[in-house]
Protein backbone atom coordinates (compact mmCIF):
# COMPACT_ATOMS: atom_id res chain seq x y z
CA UNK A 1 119.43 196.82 195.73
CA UNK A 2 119.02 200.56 195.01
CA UNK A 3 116.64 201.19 192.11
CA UNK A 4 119.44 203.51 190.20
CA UNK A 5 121.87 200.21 190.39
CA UNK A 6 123.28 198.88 187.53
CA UNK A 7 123.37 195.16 187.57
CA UNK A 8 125.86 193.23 184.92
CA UNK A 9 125.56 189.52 184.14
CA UNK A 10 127.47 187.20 181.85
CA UNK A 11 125.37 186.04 178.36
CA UNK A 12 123.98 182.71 179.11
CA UNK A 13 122.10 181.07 176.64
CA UNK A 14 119.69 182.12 173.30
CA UNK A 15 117.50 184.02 175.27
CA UNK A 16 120.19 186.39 176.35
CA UNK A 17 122.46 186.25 172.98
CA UNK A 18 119.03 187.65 171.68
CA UNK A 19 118.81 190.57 174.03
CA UNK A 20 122.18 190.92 172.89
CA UNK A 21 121.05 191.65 169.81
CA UNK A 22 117.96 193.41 169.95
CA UNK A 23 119.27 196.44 172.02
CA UNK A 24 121.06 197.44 169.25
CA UNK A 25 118.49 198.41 167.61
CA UNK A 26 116.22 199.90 170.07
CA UNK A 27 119.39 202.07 171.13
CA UNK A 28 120.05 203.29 167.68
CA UNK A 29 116.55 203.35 166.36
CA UNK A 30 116.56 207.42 166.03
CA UNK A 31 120.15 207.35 164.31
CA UNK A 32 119.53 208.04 161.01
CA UNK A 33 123.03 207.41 159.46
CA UNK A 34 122.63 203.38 161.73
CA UNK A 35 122.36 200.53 159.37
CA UNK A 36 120.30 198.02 161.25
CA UNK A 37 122.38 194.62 160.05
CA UNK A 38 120.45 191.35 159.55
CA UNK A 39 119.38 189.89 162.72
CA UNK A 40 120.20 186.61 161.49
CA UNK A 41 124.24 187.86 160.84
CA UNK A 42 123.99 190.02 163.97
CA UNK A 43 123.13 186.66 165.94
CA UNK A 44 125.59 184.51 164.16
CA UNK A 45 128.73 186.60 165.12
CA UNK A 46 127.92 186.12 168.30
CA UNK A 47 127.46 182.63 168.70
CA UNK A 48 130.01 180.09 169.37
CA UNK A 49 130.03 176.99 166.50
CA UNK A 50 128.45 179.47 163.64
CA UNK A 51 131.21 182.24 164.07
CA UNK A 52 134.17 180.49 163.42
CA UNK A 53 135.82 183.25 165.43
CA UNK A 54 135.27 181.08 169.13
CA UNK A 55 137.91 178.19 167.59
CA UNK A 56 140.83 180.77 168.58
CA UNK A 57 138.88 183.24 171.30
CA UNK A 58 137.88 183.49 174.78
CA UNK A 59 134.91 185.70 174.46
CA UNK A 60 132.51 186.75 177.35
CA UNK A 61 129.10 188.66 176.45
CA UNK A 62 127.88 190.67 179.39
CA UNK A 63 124.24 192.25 179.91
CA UNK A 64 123.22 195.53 181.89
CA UNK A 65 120.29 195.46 183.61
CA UNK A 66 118.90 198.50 185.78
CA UNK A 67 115.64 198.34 187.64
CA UNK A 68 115.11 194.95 185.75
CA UNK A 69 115.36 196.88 182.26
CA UNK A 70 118.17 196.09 180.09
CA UNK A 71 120.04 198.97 178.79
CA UNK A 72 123.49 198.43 178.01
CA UNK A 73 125.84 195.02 176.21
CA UNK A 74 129.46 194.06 175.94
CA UNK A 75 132.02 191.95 174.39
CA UNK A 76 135.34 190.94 176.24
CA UNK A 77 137.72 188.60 173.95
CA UNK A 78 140.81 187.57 173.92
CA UNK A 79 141.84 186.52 169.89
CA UNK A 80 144.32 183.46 170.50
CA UNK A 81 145.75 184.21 167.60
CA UNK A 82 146.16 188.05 168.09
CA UNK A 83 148.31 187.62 171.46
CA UNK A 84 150.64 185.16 169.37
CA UNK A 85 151.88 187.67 167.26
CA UNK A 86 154.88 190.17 167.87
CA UNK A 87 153.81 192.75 169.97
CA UNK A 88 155.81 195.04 166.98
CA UNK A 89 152.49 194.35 165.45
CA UNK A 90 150.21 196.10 168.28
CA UNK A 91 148.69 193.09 169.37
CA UNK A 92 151.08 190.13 171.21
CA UNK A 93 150.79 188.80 174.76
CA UNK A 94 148.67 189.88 177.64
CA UNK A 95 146.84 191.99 175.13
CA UNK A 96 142.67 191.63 175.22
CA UNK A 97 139.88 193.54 173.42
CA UNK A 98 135.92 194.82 173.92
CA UNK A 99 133.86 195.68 171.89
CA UNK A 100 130.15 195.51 170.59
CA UNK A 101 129.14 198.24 173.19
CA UNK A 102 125.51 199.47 173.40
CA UNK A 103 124.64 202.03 176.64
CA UNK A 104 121.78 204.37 177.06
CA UNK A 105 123.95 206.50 179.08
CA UNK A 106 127.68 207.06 180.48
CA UNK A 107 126.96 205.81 183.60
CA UNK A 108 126.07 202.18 182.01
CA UNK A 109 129.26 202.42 179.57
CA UNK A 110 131.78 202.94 182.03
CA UNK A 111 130.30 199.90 184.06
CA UNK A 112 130.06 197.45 181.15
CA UNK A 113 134.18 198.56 180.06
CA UNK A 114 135.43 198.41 183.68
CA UNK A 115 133.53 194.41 183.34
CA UNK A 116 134.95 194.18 180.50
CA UNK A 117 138.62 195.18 181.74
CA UNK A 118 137.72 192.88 185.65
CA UNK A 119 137.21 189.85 183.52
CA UNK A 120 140.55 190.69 180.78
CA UNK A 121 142.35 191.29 183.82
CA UNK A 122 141.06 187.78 185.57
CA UNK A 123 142.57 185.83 182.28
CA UNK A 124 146.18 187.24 182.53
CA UNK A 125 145.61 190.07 180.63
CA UNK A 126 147.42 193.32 180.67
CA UNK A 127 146.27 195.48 178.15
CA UNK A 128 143.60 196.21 176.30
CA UNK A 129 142.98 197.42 172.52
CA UNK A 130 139.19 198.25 171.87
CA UNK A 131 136.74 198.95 170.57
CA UNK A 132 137.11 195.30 168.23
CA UNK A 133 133.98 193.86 167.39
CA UNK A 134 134.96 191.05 167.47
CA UNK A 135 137.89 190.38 165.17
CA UNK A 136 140.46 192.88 163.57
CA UNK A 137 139.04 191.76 160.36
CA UNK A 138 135.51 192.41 161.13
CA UNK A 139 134.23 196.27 162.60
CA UNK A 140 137.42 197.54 164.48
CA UNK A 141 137.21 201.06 166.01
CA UNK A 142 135.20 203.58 167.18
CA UNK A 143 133.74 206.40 164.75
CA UNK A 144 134.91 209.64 165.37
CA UNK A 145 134.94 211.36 161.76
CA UNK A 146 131.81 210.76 159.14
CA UNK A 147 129.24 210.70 162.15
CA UNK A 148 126.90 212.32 159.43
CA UNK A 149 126.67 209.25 156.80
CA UNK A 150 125.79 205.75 156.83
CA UNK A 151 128.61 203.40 156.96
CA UNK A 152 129.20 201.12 153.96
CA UNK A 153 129.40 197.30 154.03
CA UNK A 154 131.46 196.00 156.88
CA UNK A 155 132.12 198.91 158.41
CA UNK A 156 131.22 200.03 162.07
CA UNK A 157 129.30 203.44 162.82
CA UNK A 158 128.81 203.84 166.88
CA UNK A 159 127.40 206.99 168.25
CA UNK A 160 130.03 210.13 169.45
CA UNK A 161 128.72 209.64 172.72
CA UNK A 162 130.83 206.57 172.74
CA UNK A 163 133.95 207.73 171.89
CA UNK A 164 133.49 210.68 174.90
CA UNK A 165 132.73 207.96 176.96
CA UNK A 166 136.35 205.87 176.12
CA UNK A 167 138.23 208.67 176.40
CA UNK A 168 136.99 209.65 179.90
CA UNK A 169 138.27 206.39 181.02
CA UNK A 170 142.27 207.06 180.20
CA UNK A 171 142.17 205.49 176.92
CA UNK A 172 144.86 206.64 174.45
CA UNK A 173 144.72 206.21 170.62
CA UNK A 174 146.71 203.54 169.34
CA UNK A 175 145.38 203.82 165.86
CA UNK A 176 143.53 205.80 163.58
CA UNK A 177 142.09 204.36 160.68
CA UNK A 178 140.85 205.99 157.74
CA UNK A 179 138.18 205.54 154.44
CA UNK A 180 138.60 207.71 151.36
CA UNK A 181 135.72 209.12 149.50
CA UNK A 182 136.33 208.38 145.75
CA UNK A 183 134.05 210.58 143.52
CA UNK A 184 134.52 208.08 140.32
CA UNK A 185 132.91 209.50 137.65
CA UNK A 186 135.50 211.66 136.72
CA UNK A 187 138.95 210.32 135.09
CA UNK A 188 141.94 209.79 137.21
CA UNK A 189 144.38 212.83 137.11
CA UNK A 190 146.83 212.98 133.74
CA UNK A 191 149.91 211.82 135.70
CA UNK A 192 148.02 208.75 136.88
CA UNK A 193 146.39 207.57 133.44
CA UNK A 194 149.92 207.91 131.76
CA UNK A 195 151.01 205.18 134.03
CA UNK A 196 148.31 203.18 133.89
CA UNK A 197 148.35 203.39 129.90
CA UNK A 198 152.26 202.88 130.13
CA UNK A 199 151.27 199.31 132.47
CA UNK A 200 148.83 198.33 129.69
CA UNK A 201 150.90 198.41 127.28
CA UNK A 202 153.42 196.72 128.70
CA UNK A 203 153.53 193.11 127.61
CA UNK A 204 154.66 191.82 131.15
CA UNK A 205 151.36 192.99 133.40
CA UNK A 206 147.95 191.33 133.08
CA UNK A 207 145.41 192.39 134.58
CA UNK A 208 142.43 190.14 135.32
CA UNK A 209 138.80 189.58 136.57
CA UNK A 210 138.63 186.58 139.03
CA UNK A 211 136.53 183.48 137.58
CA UNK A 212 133.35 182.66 140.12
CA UNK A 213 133.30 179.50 138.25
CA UNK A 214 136.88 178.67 140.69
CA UNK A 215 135.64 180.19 143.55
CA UNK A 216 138.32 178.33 145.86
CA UNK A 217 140.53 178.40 143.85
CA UNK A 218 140.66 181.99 143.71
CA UNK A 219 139.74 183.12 147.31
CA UNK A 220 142.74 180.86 148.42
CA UNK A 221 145.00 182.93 145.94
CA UNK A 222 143.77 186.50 147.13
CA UNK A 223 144.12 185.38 151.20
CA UNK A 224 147.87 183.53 149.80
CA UNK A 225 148.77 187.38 148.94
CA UNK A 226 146.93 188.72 151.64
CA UNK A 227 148.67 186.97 154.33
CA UNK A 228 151.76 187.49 152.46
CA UNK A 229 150.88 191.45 151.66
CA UNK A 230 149.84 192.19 155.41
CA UNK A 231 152.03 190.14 157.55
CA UNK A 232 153.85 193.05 158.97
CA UNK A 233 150.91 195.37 158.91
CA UNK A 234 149.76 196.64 162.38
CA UNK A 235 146.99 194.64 163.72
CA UNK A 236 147.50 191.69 161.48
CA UNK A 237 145.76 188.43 162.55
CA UNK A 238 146.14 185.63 159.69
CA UNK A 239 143.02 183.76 158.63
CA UNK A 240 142.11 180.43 160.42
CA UNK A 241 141.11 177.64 157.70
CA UNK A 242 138.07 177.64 159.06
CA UNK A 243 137.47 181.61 158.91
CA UNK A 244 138.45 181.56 154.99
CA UNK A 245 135.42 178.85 154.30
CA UNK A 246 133.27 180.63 156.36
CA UNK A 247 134.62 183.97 154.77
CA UNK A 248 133.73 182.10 151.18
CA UNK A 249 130.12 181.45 152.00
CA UNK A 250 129.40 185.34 153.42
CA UNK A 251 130.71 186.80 150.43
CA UNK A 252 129.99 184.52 147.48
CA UNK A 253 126.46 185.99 147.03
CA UNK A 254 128.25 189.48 146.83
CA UNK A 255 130.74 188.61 144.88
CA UNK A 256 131.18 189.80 141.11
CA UNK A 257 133.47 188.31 139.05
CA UNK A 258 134.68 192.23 136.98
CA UNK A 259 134.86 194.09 140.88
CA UNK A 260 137.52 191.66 142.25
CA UNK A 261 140.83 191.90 140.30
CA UNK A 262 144.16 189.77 140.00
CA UNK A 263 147.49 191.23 139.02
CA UNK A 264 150.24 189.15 136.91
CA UNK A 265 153.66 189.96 136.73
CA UNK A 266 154.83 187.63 134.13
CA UNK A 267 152.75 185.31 134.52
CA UNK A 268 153.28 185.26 138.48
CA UNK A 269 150.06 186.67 140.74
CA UNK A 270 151.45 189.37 142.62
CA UNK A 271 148.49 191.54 143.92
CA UNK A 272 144.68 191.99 144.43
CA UNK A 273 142.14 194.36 144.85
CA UNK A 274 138.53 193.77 146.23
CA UNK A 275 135.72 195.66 146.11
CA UNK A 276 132.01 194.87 146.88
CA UNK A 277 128.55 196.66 145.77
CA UNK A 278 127.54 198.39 149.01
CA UNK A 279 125.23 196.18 150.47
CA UNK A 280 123.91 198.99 153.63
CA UNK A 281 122.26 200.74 150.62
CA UNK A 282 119.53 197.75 150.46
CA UNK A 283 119.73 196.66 153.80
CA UNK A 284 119.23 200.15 155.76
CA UNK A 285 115.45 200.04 154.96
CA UNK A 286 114.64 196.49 155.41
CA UNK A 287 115.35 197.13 159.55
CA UNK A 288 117.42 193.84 159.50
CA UNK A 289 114.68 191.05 158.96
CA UNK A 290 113.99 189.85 155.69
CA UNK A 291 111.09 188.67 156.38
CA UNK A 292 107.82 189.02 155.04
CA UNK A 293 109.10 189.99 151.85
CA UNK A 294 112.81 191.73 151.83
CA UNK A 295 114.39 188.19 151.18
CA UNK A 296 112.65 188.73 147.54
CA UNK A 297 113.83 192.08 147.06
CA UNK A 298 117.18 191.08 148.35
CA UNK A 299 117.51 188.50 146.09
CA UNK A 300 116.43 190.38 143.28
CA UNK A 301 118.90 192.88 143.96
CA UNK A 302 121.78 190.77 143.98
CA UNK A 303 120.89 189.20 140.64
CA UNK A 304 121.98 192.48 139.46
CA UNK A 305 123.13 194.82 141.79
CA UNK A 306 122.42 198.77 141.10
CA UNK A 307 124.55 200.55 143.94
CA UNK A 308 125.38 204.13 144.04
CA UNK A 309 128.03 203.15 146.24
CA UNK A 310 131.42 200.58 145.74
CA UNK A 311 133.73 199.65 148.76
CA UNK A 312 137.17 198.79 148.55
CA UNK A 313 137.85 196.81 151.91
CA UNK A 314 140.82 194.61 150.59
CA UNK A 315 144.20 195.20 148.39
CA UNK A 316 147.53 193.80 148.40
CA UNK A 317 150.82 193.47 146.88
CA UNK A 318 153.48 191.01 147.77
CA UNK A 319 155.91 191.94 150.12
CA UNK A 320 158.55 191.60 147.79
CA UNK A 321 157.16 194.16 145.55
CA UNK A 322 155.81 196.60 147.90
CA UNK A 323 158.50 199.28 147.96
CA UNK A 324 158.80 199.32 144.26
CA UNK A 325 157.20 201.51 141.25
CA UNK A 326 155.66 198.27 139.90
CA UNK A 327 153.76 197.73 143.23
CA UNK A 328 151.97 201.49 142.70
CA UNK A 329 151.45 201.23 138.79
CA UNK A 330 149.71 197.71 139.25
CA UNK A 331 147.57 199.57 142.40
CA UNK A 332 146.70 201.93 139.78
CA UNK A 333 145.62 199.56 136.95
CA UNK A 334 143.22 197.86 138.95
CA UNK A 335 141.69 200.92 140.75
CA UNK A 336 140.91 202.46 137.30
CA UNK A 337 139.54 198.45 135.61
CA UNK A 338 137.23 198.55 138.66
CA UNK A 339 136.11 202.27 138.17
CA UNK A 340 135.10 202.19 134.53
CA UNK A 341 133.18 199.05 135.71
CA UNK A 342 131.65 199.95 138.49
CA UNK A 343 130.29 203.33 136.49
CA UNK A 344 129.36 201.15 133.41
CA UNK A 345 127.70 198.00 134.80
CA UNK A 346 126.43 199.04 137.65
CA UNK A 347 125.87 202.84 137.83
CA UNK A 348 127.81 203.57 140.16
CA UNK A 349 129.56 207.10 141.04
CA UNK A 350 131.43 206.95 144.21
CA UNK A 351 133.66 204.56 145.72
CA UNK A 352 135.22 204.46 149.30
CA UNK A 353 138.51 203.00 150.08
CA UNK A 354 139.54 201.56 153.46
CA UNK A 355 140.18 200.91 156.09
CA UNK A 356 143.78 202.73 155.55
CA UNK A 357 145.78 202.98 158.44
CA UNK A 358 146.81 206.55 159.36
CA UNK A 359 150.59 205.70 158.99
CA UNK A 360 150.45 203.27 155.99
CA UNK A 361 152.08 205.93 153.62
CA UNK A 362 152.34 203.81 150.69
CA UNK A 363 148.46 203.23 150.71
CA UNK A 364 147.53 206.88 151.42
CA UNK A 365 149.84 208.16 148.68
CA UNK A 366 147.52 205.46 146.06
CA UNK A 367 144.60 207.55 147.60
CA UNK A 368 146.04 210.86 147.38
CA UNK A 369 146.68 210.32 144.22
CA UNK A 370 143.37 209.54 143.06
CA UNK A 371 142.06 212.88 144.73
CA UNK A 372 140.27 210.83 147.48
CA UNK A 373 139.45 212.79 150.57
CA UNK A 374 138.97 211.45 154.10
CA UNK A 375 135.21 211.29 154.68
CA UNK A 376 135.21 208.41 157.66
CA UNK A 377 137.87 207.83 160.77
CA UNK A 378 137.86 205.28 163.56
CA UNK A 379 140.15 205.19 166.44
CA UNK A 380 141.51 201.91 167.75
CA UNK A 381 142.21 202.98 171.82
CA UNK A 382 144.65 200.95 174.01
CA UNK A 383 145.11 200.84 177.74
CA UNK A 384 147.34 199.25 180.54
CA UNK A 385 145.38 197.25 182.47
């Protein structure tokens, strides 16, 4: 074996799911804008029977190794679910995904995707849409605008080195999705509060706060609208029942009743919009252990949550509705409910909002709008296999 050789193995095992982990953050230790994730989360997406993710995937974690030193990971999946849909959609049959790629240098990326792509290609698979890590719903894309900020909660920030390193290997954008930067201190544009104080007033809308005390109740409504909002949205993968309990427990502790918000059309619940106290702004300096004493300070936090930063990750309207005035008015009301909120109980004074897809134009005209400005992209790539 030549000492410059790079050697790639499959993930066998805790020991190795731990390597897994912990090269991430030796690799981005010098990355100021990297938000080191809890070790404990970091090591549950990755493990089969805690990530409810393996009950629909084929996943394969791979290892680089050169001179016995490890310096580069890899995940190859294939989302059951995702190749059911209509390829319309951008995912369908014979389509696989990578993702969760660490390399200390070109050389050891290009290895680890072309593994990646052998062992796609050994399952049936003919093309491949990366980087996913692991599901569409979790930290899709690579970073290639808003290199110079942290990211905010659930959302992916990979070194540019990266993205030179996927496009020197024939990928193509498939993709481009987008987060708005939402200075919201300041009041809404005229045009925008007249229709929100026209929806107010109007005898037909409500809109409310969700109640914790229903938890289930409620998180089944807002995925009901989801799945019913997104269904022909690129990229859409519906929830398994297992991935909206497991989806319950992550975010319940995050969860405040006056940032999550339910729109009624007489009477009916026709839309949602969810937004979560970024939680990267207590985690970046903890270094992703809570341990000896950042479980206290974590759990003090979230007792009352002081954030400079909110993140919008989820909104819908029902299908039904979505080409219609009412469907931007009730966007509206519960953008500016969750604004005066998020400035008056929690002192807040910026929000961002996304993912957005590039070519979603009703959901970039709500941001537009609001005089939101692009401050983060990610591209998703594709390539024939």
């Amino acid at each position: 074996m030549a000492q410059g050789e790079i050697i790639i193995t499959p993930v066998s095992g805790k020991a190795d799911r731990k390597a897994f982990v912990d090269l991430a953050y030796r690799l981005n230790a010098d990355d100021p804008n990297w938000v080191p994730p809890l070790r404990m989360e970091a090591e549950e997406l990755i493990t089969p029977g805690k990530n409810p993710f393996f009950e629909h995937a084929d996943v394969q974690l791979f290892l680089a190794r050169r001179a016995g030193a490890l310096v580069g990971r890899i995940s190859a999946h294939i989302d059951l679910l995702a190749i059911a849909m209509d390829p319309s959609q951008g995912m369908g049959p014979g389509t696989g995904n990578w993702g969760l790629l660490e390399a200390e240098n070109e050389a050891v990326a290009q290895a680890l995707i072309g593994k990646a792509e052998e062992w796609l290609r050994g399952k049936g698979m003919t093309r491949v849409l990366a980087p996913l890590s692991m599901s569409i719903w979790e930290e899709p894309g690579q970073l290639v605008k808003g290199f110079d900020h942290p990211p905010t909660v659930m959302m992916g920030h990979q070194p540019k080195r990266y993205d030179d390193y996927i496009n020197a290997l024939s990928y193509q954008p498939a993709k481009v999705l987008n987060c708005f930067d939402l200075d919201i201190t300041k009041e809404f544009p005229p045009l925008i509060q007249r229709i929100v104080l026209s929806g107010e007033k109007n005898a037909k809308i409500r809109i409310r706060k969700v109640d914790k005390s229903k938890f289930e109740q409620e998180a089944a409504l807002i995925l009901d609208i989801l799945n019913d909002a997104w269904s022909d949205n690129w990229g859409f993968v519906p929830f398994s029942d297992a991935e909206i309990l497991y989806a319950g427990k992550k975010f319940k502790p995050i969860v405040r009743e006056d940032l999550i918000m339910v729109a009624e059309y007489e009477g009916e619940p026709v839309a949602f919009m969810m937004t979560l106290p970024d939680l990267n702004e207590k985690l970046k300096p903890m270094g992703g252990s809570l341990f000896p004493f950042n479980w206290a300070k974590l759990l003090l936090w979230l007792r009352n949550p002081k954030v400079r930063t909110m993140r919008v990750p989820l909104m819908g309207v029902r299908k039904r509705l979505q080409s219609s005035r009412l469907a931007s008015q009730l966007a509206f009301m519960m953008i500016e409910s969750i604004r005066r909120t998020s400035v008056q109980n929690y002192g807040s004074t910026r929000a961002e909002i996304g993912w957005i897809l590039d070519d979603n134009q009703g959901m970039n005209a709500i941001a537009e709008a609001i005089n939101s400005q692009i401050n983060k992209s990610y591209v998703i790539y594709e390539k024939a296999l």
